[in-house]
C-alpha atoms as a PDB file:
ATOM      1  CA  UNK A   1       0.000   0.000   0.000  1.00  0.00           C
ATOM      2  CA  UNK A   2       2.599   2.116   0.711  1.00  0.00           C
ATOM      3  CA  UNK A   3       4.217   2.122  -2.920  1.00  0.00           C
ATOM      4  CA  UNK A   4       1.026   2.507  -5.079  1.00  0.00           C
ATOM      5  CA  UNK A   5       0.188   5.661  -2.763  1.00  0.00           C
ATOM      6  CA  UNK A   6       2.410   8.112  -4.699  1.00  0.00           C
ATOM      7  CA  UNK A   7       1.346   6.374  -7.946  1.00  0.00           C
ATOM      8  CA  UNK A   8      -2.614   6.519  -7.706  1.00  0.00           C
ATOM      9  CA  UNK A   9      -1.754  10.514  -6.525  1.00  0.00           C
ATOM     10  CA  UNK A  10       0.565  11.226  -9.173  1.00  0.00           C
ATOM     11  CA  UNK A  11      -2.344   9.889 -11.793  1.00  0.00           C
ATOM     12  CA  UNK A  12      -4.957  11.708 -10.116  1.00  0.00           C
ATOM     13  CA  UNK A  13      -2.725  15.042 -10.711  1.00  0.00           C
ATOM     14  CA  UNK A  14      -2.382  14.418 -14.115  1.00  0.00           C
ATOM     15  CA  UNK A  15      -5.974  13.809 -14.800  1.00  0.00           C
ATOM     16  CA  UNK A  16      -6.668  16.985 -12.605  1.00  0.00           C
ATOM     17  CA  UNK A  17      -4.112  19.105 -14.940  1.00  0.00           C
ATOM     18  CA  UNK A  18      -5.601  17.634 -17.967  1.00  0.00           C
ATOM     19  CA  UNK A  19      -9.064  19.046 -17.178  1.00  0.00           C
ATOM     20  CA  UNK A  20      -8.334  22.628 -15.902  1.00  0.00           C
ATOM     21  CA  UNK A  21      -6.468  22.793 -19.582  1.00  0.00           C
ATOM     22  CA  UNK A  22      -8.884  21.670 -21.218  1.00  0.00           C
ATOM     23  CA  UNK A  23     -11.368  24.263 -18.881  1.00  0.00           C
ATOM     24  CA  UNK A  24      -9.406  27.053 -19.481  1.00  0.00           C
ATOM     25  CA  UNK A  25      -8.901  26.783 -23.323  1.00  0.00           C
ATOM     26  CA  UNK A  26     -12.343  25.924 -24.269  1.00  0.00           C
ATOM     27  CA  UNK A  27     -14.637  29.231 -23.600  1.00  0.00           C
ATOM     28  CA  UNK A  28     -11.620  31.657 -25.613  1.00  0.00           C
ATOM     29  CA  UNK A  29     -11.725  29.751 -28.532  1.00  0.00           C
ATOM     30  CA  UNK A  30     -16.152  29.852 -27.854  1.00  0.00           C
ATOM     31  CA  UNK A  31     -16.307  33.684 -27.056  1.00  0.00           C
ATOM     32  CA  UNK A  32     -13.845  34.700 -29.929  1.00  0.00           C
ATOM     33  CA  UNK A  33     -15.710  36.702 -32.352  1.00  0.00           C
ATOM     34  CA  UNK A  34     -14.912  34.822 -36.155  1.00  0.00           C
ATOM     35  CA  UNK A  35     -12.981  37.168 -38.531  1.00  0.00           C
ATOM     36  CA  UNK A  36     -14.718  37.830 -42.448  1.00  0.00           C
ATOM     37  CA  UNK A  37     -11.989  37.078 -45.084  1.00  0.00           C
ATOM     38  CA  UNK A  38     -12.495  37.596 -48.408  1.00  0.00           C
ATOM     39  CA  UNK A  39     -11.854  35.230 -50.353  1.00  0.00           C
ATOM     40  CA  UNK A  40      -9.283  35.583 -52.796  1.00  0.00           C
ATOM     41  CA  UNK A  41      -8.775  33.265 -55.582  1.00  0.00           C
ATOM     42  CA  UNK A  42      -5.407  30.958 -54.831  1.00  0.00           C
ATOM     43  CA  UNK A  43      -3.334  29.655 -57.928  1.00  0.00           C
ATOM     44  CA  UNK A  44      -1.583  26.047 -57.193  1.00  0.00           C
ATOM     45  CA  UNK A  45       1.228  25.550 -58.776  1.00  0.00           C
ATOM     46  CA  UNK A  46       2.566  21.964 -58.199  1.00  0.00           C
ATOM     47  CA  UNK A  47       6.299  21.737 -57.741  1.00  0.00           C
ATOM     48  CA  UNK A  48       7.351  19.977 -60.874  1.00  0.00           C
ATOM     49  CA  UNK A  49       5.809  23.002 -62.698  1.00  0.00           C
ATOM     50  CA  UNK A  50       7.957  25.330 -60.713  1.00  0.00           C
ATOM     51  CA  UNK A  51      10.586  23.169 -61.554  1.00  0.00           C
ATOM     52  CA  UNK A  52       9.792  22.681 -64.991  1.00  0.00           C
ATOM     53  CA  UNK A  53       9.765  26.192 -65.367  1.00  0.00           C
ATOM     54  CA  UNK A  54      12.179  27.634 -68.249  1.00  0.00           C
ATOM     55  CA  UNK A  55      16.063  29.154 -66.915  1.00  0.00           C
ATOM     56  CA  UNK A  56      16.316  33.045 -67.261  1.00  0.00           C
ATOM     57  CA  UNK A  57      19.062  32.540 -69.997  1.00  0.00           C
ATOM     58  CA  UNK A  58      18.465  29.480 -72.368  1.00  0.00           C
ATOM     59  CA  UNK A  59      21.807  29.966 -73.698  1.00  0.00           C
ATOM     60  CA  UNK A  60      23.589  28.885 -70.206  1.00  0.00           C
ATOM     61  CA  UNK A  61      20.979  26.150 -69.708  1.00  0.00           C
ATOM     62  CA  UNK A  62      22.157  24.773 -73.439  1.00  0.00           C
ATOM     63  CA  UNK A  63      25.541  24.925 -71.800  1.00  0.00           C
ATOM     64  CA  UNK A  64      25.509  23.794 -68.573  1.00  0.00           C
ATOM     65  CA  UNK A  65      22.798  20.845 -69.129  1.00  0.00           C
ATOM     66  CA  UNK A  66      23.829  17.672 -70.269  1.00  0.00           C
ATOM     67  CA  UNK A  67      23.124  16.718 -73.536  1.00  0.00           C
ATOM     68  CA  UNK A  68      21.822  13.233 -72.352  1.00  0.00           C
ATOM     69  CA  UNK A  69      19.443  14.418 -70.203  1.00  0.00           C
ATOM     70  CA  UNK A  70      17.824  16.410 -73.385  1.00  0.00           C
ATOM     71  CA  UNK A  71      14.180  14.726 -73.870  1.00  0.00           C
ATOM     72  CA  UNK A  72      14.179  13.333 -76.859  1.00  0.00           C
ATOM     73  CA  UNK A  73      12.553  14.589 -79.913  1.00  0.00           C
ATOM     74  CA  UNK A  74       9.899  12.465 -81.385  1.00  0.00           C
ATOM     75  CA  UNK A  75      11.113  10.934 -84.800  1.00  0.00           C
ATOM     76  CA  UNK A  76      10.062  12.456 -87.618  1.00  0.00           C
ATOM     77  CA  UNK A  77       6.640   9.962 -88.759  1.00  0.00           C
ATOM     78  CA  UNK A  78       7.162   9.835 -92.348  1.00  0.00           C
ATOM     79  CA  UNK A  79       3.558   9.021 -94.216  1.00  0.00           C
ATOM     80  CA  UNK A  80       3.397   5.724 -95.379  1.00  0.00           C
ATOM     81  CA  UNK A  81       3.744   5.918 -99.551  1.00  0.00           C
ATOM     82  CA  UNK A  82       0.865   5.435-100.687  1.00  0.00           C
ATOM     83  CA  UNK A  83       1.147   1.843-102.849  1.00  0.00           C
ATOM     84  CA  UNK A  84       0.959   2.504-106.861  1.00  0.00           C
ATOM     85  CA  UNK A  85      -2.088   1.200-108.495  1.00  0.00           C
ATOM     86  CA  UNK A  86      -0.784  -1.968-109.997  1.00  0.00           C
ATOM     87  CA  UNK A  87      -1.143  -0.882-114.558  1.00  0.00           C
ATOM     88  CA  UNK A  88      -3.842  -3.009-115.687  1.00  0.00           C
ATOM     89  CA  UNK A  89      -2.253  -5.650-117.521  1.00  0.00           C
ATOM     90  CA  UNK A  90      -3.295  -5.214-121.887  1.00  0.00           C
ATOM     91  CA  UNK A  91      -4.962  -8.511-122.656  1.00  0.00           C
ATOM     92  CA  UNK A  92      -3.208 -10.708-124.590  1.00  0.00           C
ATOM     93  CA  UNK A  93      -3.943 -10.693-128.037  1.00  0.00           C
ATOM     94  CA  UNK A  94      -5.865 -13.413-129.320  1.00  0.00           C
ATOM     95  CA  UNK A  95      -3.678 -16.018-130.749  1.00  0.00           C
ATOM     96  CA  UNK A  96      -4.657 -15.939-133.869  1.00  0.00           C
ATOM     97  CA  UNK A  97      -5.575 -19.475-135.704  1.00  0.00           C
ATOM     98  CA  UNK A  98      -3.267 -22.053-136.967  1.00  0.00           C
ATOM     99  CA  UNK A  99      -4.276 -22.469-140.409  1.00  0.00           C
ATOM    100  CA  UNK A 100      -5.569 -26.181-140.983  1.00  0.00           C
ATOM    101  CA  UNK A 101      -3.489 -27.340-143.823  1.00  0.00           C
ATOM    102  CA  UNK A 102      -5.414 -28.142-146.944  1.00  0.00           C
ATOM    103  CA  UNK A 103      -6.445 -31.762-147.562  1.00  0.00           C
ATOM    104  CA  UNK A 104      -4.695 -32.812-150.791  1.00  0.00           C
ATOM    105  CA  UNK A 105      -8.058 -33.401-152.780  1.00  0.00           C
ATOM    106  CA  UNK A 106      -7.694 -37.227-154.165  1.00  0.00           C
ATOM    107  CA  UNK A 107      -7.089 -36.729-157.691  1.00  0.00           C
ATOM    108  CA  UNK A 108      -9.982 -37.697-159.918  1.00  0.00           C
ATOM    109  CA  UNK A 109      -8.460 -40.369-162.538  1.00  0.00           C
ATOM    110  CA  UNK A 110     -10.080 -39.523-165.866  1.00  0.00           C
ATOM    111  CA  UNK A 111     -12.928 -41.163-166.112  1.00  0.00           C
ATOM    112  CA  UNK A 112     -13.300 -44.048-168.152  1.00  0.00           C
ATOM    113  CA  UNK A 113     -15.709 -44.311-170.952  1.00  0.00           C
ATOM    114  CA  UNK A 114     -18.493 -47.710-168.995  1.00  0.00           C
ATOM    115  CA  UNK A 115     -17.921 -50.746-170.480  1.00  0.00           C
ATOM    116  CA  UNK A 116     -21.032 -52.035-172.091  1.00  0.00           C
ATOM    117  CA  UNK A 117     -22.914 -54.460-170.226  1.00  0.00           C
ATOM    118  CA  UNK A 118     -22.869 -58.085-171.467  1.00  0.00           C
ATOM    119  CA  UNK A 119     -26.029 -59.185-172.385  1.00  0.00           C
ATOM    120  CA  UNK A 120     -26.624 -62.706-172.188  1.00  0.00           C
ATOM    121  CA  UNK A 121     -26.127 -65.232-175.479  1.00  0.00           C
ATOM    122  CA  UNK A 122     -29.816 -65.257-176.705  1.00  0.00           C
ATOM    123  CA  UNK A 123     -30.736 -68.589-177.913  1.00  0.00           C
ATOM    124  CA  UNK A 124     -29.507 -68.722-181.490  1.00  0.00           C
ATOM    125  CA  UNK A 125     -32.556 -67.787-183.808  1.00  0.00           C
ATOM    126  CA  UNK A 126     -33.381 -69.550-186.725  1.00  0.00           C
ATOM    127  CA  UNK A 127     -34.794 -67.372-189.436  1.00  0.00           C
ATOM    128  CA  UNK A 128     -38.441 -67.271-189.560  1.00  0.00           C
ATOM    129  CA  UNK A 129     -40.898 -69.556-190.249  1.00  0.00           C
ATOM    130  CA  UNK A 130     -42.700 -69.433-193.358  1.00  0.00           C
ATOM    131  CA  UNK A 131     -46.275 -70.521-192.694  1.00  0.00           C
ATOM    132  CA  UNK A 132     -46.765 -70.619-196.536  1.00  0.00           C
ATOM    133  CA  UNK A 133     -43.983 -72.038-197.255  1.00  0.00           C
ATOM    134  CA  UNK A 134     -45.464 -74.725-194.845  1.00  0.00           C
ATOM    135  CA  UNK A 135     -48.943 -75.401-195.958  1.00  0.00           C
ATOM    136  CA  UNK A 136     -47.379 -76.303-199.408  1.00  0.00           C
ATOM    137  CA  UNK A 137     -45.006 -78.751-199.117  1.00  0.00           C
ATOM    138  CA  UNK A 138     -46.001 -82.756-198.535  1.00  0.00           C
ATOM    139  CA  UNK A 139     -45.155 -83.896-194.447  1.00  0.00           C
ATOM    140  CA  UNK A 140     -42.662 -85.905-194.163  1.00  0.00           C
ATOM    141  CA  UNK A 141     -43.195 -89.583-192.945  1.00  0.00           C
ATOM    142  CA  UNK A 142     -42.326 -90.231-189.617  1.00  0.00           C
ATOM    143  CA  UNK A 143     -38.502 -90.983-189.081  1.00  0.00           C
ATOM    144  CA  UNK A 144     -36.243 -92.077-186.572  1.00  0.00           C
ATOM    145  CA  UNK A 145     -35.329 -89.558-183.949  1.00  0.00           C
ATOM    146  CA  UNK A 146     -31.676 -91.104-183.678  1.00  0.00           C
ATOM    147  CA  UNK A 147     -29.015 -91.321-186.729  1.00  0.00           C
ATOM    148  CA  UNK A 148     -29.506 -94.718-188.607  1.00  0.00           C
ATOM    149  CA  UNK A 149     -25.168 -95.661-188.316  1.00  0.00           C
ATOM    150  CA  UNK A 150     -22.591 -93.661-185.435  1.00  0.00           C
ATOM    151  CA  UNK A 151     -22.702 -92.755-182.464  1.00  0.00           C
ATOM    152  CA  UNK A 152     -22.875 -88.915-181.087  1.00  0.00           C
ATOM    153  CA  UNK A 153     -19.253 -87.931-179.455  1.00  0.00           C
ATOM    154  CA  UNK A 154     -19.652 -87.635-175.627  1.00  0.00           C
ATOM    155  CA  UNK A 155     -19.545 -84.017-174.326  1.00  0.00           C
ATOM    156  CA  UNK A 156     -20.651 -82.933-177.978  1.00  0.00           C
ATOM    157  CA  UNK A 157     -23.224 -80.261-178.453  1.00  0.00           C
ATOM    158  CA  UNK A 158     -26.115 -81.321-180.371  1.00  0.00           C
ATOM    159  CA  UNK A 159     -26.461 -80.431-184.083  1.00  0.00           C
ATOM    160  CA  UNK A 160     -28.136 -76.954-184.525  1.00  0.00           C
ATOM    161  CA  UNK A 161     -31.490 -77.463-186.543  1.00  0.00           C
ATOM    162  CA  UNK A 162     -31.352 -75.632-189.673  1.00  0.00           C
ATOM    163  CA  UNK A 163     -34.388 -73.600-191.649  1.00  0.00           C
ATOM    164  CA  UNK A 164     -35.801 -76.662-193.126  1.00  0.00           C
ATOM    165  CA  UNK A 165     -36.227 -78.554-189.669  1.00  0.00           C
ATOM    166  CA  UNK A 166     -37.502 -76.049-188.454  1.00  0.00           C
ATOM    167  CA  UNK A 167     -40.134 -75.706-190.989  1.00  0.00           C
ATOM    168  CA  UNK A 168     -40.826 -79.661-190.991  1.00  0.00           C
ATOM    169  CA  UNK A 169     -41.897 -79.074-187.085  1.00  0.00           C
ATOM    170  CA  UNK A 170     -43.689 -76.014-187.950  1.00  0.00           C
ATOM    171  CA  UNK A 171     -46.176 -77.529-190.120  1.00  0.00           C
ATOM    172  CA  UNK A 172     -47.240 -79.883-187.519  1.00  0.00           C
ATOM    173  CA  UNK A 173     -48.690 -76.904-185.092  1.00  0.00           C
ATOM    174  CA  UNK A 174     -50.489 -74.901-187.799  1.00  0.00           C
ATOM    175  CA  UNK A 175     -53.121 -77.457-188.522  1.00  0.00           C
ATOM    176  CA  UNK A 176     -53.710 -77.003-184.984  1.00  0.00           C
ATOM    177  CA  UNK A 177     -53.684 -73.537-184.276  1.00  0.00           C
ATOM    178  CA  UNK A 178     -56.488 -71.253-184.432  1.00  0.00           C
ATOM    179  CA  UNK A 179     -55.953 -67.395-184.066  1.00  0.00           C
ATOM    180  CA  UNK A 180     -57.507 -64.892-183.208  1.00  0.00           C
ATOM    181  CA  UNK A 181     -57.257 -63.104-186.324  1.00  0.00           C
ATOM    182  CA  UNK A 182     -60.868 -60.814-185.768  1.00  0.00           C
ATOM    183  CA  UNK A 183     -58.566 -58.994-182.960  1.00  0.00           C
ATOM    184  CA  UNK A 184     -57.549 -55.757-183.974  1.00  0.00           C
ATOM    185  CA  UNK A 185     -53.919 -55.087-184.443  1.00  0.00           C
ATOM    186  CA  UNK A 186     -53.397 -58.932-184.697  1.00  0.00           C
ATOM    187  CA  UNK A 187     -51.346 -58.566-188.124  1.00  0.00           C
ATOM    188  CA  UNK A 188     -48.452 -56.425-186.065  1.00  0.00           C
ATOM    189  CA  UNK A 189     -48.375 -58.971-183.609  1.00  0.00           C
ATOM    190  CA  UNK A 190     -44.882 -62.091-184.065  1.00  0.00           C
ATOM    191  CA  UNK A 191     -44.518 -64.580-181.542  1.00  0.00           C
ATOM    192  CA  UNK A 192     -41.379 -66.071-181.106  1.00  0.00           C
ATOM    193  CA  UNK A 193     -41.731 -69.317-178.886  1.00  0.00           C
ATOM    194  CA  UNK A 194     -39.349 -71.392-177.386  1.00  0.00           C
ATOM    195  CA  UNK A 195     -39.355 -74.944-177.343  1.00  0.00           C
ATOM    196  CA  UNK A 196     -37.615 -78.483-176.212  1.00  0.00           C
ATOM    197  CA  UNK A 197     -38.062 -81.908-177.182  1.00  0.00           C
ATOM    198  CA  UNK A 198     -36.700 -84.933-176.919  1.00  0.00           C
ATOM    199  CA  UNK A 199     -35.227 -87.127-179.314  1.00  0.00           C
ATOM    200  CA  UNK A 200     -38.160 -89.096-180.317  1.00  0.00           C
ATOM    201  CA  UNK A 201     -40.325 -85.653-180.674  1.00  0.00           C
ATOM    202  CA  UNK A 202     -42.239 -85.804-177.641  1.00  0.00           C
ATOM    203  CA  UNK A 203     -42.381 -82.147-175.776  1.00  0.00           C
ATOM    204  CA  UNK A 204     -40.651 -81.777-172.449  1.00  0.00           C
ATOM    205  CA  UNK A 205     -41.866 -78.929-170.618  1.00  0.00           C
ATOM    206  CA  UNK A 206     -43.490 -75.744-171.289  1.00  0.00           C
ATOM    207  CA  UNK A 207     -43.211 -73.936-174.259  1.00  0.00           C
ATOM    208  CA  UNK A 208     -42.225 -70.111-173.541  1.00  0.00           C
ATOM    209  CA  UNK A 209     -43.309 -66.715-175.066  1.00  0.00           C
ATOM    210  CA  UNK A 210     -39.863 -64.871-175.517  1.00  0.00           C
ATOM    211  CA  UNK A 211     -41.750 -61.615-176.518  1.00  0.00           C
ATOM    212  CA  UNK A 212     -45.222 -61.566-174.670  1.00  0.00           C
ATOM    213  CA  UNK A 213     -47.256 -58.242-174.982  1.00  0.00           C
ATOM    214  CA  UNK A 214     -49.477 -56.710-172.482  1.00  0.00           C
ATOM    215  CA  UNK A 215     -52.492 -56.081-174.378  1.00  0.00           C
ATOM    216  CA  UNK A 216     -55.594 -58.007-175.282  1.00  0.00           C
ATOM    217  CA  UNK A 217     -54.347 -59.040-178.895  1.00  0.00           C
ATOM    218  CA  UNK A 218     -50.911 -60.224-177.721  1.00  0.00           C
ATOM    219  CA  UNK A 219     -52.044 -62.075-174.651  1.00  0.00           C
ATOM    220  CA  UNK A 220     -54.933 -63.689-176.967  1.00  0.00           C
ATOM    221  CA  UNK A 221     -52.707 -64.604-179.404  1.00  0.00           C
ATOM    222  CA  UNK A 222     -49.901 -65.960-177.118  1.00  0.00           C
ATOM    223  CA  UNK A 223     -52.592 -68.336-175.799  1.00  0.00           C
ATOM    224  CA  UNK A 224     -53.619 -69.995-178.665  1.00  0.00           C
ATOM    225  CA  UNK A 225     -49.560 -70.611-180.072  1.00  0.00           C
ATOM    226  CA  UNK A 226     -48.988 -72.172-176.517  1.00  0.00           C
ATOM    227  CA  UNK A 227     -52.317 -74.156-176.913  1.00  0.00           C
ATOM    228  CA  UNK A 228     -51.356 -75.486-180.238  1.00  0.00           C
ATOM    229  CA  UNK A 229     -47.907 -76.464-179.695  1.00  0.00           C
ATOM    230  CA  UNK A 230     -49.502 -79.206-176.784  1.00  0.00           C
ATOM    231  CA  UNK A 231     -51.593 -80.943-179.013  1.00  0.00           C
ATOM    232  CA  UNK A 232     -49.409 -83.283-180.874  1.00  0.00           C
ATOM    233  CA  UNK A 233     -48.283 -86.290-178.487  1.00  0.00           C
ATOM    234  CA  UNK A 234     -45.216 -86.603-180.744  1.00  0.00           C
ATOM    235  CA  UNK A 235     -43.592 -85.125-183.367  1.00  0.00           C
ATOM    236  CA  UNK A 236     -41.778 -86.082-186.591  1.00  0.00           C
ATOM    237  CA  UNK A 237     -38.115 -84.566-186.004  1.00  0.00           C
ATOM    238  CA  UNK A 238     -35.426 -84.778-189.077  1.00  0.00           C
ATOM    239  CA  UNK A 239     -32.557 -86.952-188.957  1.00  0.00           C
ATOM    240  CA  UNK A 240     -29.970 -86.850-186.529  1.00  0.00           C
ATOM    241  CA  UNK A 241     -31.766 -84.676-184.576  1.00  0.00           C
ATOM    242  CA  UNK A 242     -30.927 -84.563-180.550  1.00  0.00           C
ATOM    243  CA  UNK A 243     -32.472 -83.154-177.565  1.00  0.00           C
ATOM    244  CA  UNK A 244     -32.212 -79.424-177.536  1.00  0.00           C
ATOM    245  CA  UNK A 245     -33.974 -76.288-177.156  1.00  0.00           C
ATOM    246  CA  UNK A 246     -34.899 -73.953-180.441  1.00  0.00           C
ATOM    247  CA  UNK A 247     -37.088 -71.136-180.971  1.00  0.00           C
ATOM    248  CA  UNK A 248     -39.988 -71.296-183.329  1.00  0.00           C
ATOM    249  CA  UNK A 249     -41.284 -68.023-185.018  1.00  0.00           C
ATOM    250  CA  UNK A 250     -44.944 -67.165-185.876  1.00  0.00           C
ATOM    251  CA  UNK A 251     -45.888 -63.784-187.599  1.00  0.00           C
ATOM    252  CA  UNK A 252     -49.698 -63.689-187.007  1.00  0.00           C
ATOM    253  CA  UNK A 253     -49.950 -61.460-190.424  1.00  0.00           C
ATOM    254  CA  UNK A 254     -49.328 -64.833-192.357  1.00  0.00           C
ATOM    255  CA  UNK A 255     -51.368 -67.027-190.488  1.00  0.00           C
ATOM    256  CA  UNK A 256     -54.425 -64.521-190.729  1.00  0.00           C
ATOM    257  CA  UNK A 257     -53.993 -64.561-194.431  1.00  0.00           C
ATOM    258  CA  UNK A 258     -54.585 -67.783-195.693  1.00  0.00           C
ATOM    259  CA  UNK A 259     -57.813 -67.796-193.751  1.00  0.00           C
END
């Protein structure tokens, strides 16, 4: 107790001292009347400014600064060249065509004059028949259709009948032939008929029209020629006469006028 004594009274002067201060400083600064300024309009200058601010003399600033610590001027910015418009490019010329060379043309060899067709060997004609020639002379008896002594070479041709065999095997069909002589035109009309028999003078096949006409008359008359020349079962042919084919000839003018 006896050492906090002076402590607890030292703090309780303090305190004490503190107040009464405090007391006596309060009511000045309460009762002091408050002084009108005008207000005047303050410029602040910071203190780089003043610092910044430009030497009296430039010329011993030049001197006496270093020239290292000179700020540096800003490069010079060039402008940026403009790029050139490219020239338009010329258009190529067209190329111009590479001529085609010319075909030779196939030379035309001269021409040759046509060779005339070849007609076909008519059956060999025996002159015509003579149909009064026919109706005067005697028939013949009947004779042998092969020769009498001799034999025919093999691979021969038969013997061609001549005018009068032809004749002798003419009169046979006119006795039975019967034309039509009222048609009109029928003296213009010729038949020319083709014919085959055999050896002993019977007919084998058809007897054939070589020139048949369109008409009335001609197709008349063709009938009753073709008609006649089937009647006779056999005929009388000449001597040495062989199987073959001949052509008989009938001119209708004749036959109409001996009736």
């Amino acid at each position: 107790m006896a050492n906090g004594a002076p402590s607890f009274l030292g703090s309780v002067l303090l305190h004490a001292g503190v107040i009464g201060l405090a007391l006596i400083a309060w009511p000045k600064e309460a009762d002091a009347p408050r002084e009108m300024m005008a207000t005047v309009p303050v410029s602040i200058v910071s203190e780089m400014t003043v610092l910044a601010a430009a030497p009296d003399n430039p010329a011993d600033e030049l001197i006496t600064e270093d020239g290292s610590s000179s700020p540096e001027l800003p490069a010079e910015v060039l402008p940026e060249p403009v790029p050139e418009a490219p020239p338009t490019p010329r258009p190529d010329p067209a190329p111009r065509p590479t001529p085609r060379p010319q075909a030779e043309q196939p030379r035309t060899p001269p021409r040759q004059p046509p060779s005339p067709p070849q007609r076909p060997t008519p059956p060999r004609e025996e002159p015509g028949l003579n149909l009064g020639e026919l109706s005067e002379r005697p028939q013949r008896g009947t004779t042998s259709g092969r020769p009498s002594t001799g034999d025919s070479g093999a691979g021969q041709a038969p013997r061609a009948m001549g005018r009068a065999d032809l004749n002798s095997v003419g009169t046979q069909v006119t006795p039975n032939w019967n034309p039509p002589c009222h048609l009109p035109g029928i003296d213009e009309v010729s038949l020319r008929v083709q014919v085959r028999m055999s050896e002993d003078g019977r007919l084998i096949g058809s007897p054939r029209v070589l020139n048949p006409r369109s008409d009335a008359t001609g197709r008349a008359a063709s009938d009753s020629i073709l008609r006649a020349i089937r009647i006779p079962p056999r005929y009388r042919m000449p001597v040495g006469y062989e199987e073959q084919d001949f052509i008989l000839t009938f001119p209708l003018e004749q036959a109409c006028r001996n009736r």
